[in-house]
PDB file of N, CA and C in Angstrom:
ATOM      1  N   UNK A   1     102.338 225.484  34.251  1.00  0.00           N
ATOM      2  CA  UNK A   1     100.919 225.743  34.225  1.00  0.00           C
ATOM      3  C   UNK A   1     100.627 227.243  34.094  1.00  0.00           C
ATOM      4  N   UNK A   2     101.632 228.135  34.890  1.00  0.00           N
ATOM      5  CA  UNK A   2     101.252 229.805  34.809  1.00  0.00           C
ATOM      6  C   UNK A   2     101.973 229.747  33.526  1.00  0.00           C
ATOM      7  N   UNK A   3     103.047 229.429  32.984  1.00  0.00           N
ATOM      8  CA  UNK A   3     103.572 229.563  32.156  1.00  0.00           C
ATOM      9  C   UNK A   3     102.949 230.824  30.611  1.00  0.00           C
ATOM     10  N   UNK A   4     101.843 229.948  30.346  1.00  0.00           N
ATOM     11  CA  UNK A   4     101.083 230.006  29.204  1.00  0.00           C
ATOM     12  C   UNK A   4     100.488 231.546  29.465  1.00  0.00           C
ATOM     13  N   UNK A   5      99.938 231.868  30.450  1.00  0.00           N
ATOM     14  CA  UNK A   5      99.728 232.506  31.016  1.00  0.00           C
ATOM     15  C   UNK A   5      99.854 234.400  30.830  1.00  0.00           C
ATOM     16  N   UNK A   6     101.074 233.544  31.564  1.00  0.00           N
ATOM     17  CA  UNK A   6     102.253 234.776  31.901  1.00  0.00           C
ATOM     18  C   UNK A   6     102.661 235.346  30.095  1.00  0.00           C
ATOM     19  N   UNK A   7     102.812 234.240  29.326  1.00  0.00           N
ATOM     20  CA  UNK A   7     103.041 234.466  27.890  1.00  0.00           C
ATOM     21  C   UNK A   7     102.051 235.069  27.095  1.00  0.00           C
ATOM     22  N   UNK A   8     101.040 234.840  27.668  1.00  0.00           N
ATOM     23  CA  UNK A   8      99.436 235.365  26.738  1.00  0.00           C
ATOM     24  C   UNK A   8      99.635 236.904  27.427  1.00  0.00           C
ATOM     25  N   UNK A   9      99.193 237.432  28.414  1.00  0.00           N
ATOM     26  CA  UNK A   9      99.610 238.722  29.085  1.00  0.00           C
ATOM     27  C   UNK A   9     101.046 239.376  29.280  1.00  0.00           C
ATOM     28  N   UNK A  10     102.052 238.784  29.040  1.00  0.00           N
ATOM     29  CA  UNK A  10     103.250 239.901  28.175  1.00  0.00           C
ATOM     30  C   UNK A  10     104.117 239.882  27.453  1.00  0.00           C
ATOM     31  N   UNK A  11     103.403 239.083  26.451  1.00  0.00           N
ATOM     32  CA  UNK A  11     104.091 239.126  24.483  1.00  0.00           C
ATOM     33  C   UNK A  11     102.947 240.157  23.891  1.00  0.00           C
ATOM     34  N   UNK A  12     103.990 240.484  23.190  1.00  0.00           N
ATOM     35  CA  UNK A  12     103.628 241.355  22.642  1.00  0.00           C
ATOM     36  C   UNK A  12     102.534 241.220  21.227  1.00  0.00           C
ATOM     37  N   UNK A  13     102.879 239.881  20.953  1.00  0.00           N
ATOM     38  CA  UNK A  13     101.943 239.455  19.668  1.00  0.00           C
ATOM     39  C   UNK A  13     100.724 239.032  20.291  1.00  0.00           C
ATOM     40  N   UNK A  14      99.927 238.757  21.392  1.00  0.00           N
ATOM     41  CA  UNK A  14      99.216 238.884  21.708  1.00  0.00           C
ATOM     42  C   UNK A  14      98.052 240.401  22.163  1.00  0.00           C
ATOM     43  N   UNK A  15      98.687 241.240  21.769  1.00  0.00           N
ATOM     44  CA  UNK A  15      97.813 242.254  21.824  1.00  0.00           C
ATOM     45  C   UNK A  15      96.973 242.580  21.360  1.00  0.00           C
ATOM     46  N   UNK A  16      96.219 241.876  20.267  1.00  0.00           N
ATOM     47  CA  UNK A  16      95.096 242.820  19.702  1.00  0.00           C
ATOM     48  C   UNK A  16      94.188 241.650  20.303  1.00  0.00           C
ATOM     49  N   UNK A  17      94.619 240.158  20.522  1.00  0.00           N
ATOM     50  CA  UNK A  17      93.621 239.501  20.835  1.00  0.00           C
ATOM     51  C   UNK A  17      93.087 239.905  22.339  1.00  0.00           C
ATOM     52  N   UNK A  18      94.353 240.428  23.109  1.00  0.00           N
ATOM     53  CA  UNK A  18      93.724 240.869  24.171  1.00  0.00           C
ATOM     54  C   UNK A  18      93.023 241.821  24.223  1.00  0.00           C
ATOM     55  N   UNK A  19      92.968 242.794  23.315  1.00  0.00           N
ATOM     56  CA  UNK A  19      92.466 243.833  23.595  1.00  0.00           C
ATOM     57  C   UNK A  19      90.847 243.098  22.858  1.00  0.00           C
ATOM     58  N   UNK A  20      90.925 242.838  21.989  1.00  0.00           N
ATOM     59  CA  UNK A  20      89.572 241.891  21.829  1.00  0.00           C
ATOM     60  C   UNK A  20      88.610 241.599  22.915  1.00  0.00           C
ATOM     61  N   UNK A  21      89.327 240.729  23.713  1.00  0.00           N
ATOM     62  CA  UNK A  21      89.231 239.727  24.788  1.00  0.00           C
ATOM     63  C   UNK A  21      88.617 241.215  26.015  1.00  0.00           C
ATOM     64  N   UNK A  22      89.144 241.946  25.940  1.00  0.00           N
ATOM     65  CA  UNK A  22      88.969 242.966  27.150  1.00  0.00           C
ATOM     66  C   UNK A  22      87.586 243.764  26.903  1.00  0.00           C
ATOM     67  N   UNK A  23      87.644 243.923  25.163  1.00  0.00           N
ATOM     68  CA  UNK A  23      86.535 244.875  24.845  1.00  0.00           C
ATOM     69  C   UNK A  23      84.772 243.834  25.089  1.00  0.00           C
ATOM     70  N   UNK A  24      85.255 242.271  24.626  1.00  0.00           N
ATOM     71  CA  UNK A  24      84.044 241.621  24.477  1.00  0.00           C
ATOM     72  C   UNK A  24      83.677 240.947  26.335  1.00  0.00           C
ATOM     73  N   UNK A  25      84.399 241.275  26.973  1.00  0.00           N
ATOM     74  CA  UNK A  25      84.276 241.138  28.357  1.00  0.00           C
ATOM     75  C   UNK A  25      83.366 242.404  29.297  1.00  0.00           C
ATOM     76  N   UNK A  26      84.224 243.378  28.592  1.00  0.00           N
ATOM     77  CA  UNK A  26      83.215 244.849  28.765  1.00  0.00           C
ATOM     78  C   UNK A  26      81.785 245.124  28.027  1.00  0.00           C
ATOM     79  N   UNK A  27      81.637 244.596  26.970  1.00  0.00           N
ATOM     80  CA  UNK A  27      80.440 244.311  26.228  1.00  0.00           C
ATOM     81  C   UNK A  27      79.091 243.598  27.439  1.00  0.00           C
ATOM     82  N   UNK A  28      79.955 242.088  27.599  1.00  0.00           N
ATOM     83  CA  UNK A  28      79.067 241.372  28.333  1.00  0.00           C
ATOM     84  C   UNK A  28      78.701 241.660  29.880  1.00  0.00           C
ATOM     85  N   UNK A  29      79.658 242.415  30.038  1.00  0.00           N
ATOM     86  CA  UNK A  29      79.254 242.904  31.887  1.00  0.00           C
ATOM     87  C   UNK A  29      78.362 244.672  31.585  1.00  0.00           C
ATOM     88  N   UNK A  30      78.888 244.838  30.666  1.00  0.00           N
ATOM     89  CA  UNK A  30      77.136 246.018  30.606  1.00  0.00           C
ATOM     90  C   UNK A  30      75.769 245.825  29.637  1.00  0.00           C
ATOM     91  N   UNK A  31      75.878 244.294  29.318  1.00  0.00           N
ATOM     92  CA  UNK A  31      75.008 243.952  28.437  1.00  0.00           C
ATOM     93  C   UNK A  31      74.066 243.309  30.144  1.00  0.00           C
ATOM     94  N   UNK A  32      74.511 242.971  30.650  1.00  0.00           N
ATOM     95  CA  UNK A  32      74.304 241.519  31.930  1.00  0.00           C
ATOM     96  C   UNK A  32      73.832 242.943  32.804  1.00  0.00           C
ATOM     97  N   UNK A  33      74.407 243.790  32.673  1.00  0.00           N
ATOM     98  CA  UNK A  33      73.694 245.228  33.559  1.00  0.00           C
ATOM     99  C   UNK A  33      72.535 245.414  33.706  1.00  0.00           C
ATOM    100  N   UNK A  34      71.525 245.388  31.936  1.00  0.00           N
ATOM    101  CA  UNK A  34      70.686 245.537  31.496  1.00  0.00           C
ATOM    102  C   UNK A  34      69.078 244.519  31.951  1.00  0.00           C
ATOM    103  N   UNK A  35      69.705 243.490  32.770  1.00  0.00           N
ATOM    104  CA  UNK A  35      69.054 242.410  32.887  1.00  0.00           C
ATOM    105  C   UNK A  35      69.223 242.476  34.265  1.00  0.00           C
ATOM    106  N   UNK A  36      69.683 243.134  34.928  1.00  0.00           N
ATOM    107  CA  UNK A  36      69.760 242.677  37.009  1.00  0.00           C
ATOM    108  C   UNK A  36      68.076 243.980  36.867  1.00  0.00           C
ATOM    109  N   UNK A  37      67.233 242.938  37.594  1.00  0.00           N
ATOM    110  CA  UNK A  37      65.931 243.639  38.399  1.00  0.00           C
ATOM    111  C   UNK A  37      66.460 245.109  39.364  1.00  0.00           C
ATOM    112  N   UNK A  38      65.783 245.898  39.070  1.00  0.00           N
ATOM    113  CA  UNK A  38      66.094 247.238  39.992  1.00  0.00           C
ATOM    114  C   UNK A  38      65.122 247.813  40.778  1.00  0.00           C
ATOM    115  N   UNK A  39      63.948 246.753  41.391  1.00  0.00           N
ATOM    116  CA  UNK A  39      62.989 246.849  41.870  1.00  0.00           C
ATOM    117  C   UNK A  39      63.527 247.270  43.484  1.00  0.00           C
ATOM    118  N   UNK A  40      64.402 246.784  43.842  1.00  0.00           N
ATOM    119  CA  UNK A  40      64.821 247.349  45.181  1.00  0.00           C
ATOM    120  C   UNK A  40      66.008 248.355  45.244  1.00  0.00           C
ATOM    121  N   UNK A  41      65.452 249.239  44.220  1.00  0.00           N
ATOM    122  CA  UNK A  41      66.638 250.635  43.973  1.00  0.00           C
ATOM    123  C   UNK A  41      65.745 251.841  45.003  1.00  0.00           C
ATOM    124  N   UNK A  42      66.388 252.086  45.942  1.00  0.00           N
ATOM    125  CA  UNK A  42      66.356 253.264  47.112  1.00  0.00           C
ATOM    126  C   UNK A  42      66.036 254.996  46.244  1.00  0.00           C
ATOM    127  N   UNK A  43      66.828 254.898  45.317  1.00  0.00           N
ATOM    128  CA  UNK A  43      66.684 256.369  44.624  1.00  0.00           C
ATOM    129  C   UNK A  43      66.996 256.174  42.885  1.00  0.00           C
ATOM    130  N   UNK A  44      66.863 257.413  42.090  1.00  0.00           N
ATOM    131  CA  UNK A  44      66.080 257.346  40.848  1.00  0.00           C
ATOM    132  C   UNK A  44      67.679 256.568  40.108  1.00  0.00           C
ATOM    133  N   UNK A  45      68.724 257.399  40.705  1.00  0.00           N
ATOM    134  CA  UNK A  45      70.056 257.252  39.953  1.00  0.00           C
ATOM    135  C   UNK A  45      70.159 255.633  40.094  1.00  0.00           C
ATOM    136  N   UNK A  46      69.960 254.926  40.999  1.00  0.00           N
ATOM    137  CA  UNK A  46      70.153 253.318  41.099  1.00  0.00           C
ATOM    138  C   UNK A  46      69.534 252.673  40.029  1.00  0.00           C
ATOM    139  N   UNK A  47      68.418 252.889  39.677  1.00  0.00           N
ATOM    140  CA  UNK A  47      67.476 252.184  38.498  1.00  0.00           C
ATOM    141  C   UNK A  47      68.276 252.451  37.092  1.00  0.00           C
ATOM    142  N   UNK A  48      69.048 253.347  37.212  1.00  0.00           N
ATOM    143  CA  UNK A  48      69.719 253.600  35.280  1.00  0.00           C
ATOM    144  C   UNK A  48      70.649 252.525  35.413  1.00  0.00           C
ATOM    145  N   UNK A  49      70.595 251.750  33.936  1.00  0.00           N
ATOM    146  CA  UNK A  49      71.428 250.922  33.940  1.00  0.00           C
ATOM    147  C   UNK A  49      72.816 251.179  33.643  1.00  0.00           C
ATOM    148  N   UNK A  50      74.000 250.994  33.732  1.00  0.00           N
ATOM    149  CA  UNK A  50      75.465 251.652  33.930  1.00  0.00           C
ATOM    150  C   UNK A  50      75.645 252.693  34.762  1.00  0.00           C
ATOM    151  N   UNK A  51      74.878 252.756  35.740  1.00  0.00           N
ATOM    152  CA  UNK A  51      75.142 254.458  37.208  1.00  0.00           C
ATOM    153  C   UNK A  51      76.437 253.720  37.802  1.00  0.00           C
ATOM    154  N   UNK A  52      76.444 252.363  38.501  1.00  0.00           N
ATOM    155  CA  UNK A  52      77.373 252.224  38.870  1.00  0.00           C
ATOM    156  C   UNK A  52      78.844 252.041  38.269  1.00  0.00           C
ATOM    157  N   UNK A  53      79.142 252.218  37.020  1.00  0.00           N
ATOM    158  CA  UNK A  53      80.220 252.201  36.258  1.00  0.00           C
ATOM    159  C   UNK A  53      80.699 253.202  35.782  1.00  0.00           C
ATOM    160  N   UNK A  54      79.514 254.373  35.480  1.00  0.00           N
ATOM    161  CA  UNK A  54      79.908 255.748  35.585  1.00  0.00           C
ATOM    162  C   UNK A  54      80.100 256.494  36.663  1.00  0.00           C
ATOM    163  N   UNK A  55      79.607 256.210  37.559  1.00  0.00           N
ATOM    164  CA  UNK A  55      79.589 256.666  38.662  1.00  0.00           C
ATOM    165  C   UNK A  55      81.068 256.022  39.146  1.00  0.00           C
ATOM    166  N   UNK A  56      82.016 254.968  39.445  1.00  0.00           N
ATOM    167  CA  UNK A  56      83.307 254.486  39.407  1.00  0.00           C
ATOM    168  C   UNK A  56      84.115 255.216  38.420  1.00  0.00           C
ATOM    169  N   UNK A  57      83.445 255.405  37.190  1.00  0.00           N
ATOM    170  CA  UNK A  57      84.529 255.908  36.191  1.00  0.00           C
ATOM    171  C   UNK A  57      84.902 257.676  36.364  1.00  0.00           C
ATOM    172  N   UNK A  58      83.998 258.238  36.741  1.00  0.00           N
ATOM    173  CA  UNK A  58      83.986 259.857  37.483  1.00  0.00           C
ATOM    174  C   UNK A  58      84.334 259.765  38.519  1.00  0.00           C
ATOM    175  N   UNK A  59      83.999 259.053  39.366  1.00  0.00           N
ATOM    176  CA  UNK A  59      85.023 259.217  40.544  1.00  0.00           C
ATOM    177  C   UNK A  59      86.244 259.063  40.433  1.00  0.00           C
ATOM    178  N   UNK A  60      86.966 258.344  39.398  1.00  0.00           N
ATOM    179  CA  UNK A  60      88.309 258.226  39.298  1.00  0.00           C
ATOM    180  C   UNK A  60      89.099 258.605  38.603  1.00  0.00           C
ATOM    181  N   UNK A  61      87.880 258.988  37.535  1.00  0.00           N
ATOM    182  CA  UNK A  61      88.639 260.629  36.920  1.00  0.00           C
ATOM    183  C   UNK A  61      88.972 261.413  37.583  1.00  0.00           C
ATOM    184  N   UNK A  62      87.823 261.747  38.712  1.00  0.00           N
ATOM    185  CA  UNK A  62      87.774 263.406  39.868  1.00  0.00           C
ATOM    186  C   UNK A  62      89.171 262.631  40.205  1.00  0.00           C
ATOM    187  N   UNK A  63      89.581 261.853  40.988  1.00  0.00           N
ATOM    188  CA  UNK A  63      90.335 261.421  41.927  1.00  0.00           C
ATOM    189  C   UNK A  63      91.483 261.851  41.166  1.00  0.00           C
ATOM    190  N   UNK A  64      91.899 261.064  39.977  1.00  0.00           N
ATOM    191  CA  UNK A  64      93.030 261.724  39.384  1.00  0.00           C
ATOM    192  C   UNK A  64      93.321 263.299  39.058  1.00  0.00           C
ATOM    193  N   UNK A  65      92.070 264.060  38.588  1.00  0.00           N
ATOM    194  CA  UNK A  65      92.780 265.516  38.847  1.00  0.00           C
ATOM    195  C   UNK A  65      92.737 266.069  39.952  1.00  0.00           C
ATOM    196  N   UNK A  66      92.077 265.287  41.145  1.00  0.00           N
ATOM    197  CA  UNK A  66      92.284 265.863  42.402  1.00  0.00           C
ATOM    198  C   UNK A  66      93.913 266.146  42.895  1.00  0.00           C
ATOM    199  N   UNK A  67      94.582 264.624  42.584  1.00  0.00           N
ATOM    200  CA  UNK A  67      95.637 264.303  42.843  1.00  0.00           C
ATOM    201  C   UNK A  67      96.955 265.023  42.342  1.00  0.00           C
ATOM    202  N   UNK A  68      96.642 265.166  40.973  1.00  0.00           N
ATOM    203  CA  UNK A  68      97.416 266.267  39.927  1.00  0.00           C
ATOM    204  C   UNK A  68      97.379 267.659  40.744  1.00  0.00           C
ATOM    205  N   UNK A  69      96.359 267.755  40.617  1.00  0.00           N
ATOM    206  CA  UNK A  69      96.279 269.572  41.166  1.00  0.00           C
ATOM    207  C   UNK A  69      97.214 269.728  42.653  1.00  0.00           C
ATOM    208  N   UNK A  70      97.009 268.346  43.084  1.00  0.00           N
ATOM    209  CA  UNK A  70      97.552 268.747  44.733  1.00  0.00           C
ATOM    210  C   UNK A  70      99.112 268.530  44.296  1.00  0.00           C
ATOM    211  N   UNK A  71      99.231 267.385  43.870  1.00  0.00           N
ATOM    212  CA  UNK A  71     100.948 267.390  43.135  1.00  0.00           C
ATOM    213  C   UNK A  71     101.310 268.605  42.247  1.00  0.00           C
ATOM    214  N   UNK A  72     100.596 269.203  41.437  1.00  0.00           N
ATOM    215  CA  UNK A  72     101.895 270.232  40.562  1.00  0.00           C
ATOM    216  C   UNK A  72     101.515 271.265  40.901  1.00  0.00           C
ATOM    217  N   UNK A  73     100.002 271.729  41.208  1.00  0.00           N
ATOM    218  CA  UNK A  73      99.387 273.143  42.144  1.00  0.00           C
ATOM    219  C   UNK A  73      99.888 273.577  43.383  1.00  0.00           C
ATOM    220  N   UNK A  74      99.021 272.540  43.765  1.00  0.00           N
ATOM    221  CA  UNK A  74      99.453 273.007  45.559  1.00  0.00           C
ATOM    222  C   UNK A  74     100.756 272.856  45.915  1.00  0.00           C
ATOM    223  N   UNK A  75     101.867 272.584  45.439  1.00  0.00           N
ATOM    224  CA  UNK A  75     103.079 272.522  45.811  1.00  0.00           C
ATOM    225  C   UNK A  75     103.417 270.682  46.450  1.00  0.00           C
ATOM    226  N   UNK A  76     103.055 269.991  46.330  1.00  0.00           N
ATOM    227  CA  UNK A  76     103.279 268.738  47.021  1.00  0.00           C
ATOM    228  C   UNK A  76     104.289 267.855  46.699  1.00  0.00           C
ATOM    229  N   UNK A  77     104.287 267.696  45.004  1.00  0.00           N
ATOM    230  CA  UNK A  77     105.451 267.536  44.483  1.00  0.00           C
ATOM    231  C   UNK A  77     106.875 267.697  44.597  1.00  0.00           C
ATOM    232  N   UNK A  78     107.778 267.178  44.923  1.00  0.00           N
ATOM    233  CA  UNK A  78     109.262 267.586  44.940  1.00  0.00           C
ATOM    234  C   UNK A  78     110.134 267.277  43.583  1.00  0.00           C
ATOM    235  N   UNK A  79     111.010 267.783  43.436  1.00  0.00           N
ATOM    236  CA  UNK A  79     111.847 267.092  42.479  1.00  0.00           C
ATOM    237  C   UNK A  79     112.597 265.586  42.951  1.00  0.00           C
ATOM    238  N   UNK A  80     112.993 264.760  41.749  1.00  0.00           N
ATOM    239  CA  UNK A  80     113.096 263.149  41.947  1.00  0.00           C
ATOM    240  C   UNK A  80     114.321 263.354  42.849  1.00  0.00           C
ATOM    241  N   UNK A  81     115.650 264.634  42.816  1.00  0.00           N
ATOM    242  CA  UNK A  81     116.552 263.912  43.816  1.00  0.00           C
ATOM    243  C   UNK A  81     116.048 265.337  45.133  1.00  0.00           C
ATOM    244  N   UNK A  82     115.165 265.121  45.595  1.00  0.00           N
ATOM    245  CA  UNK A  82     114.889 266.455  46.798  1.00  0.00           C
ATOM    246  C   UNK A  82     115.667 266.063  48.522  1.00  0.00           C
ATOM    247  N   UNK A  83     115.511 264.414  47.883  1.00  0.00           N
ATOM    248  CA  UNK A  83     115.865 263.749  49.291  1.00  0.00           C
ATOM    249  C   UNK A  83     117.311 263.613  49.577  1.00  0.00           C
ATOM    250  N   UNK A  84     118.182 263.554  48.605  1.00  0.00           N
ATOM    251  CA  UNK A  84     119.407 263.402  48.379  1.00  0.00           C
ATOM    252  C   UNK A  84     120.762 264.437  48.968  1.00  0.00           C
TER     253      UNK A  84
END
């Protein structure tokens, strides 16, 4: 039953349909954005439609060069055999 599955998500000849499949999924969840009532939005940024997806997608940008900077800047990083 997972079988099919497991085969659709990692063969490789399935890739463009997935990527299809991923783009028209992302289509419909910020199309469906456009349509939720924002009458009980607290402040101005809540009422734009996609704040909360940009607002996820910048935060996890920041997060990743936060993370970088502290790994190869700040010294946090070790080399792969440091423990050895």
């Amino acid at each position: 039953m997972i079988k099919p599955v497991v085969d659709f998500f990692g063969d490789a000849q399935y890739a463009r349909l997935r990527r299809r499949l991923f783009y028209l999924v992302l289509v419909l969840i910020v199309a469906a954005d456009f349509l939720v009532p924002r009458d009980h939005a607290e402040y101005l940024w809540e009422r734009l439609p996609g704040w909360p997806a940009a607002y996820g997608f910048g935060s996890c940008v920041l997060l990743i060069f936060v993370s970088k900077f502290l790994g190869h800047r700040a010294g946090l990083m070790r080399r792969e055999d440091y423990y050895d």
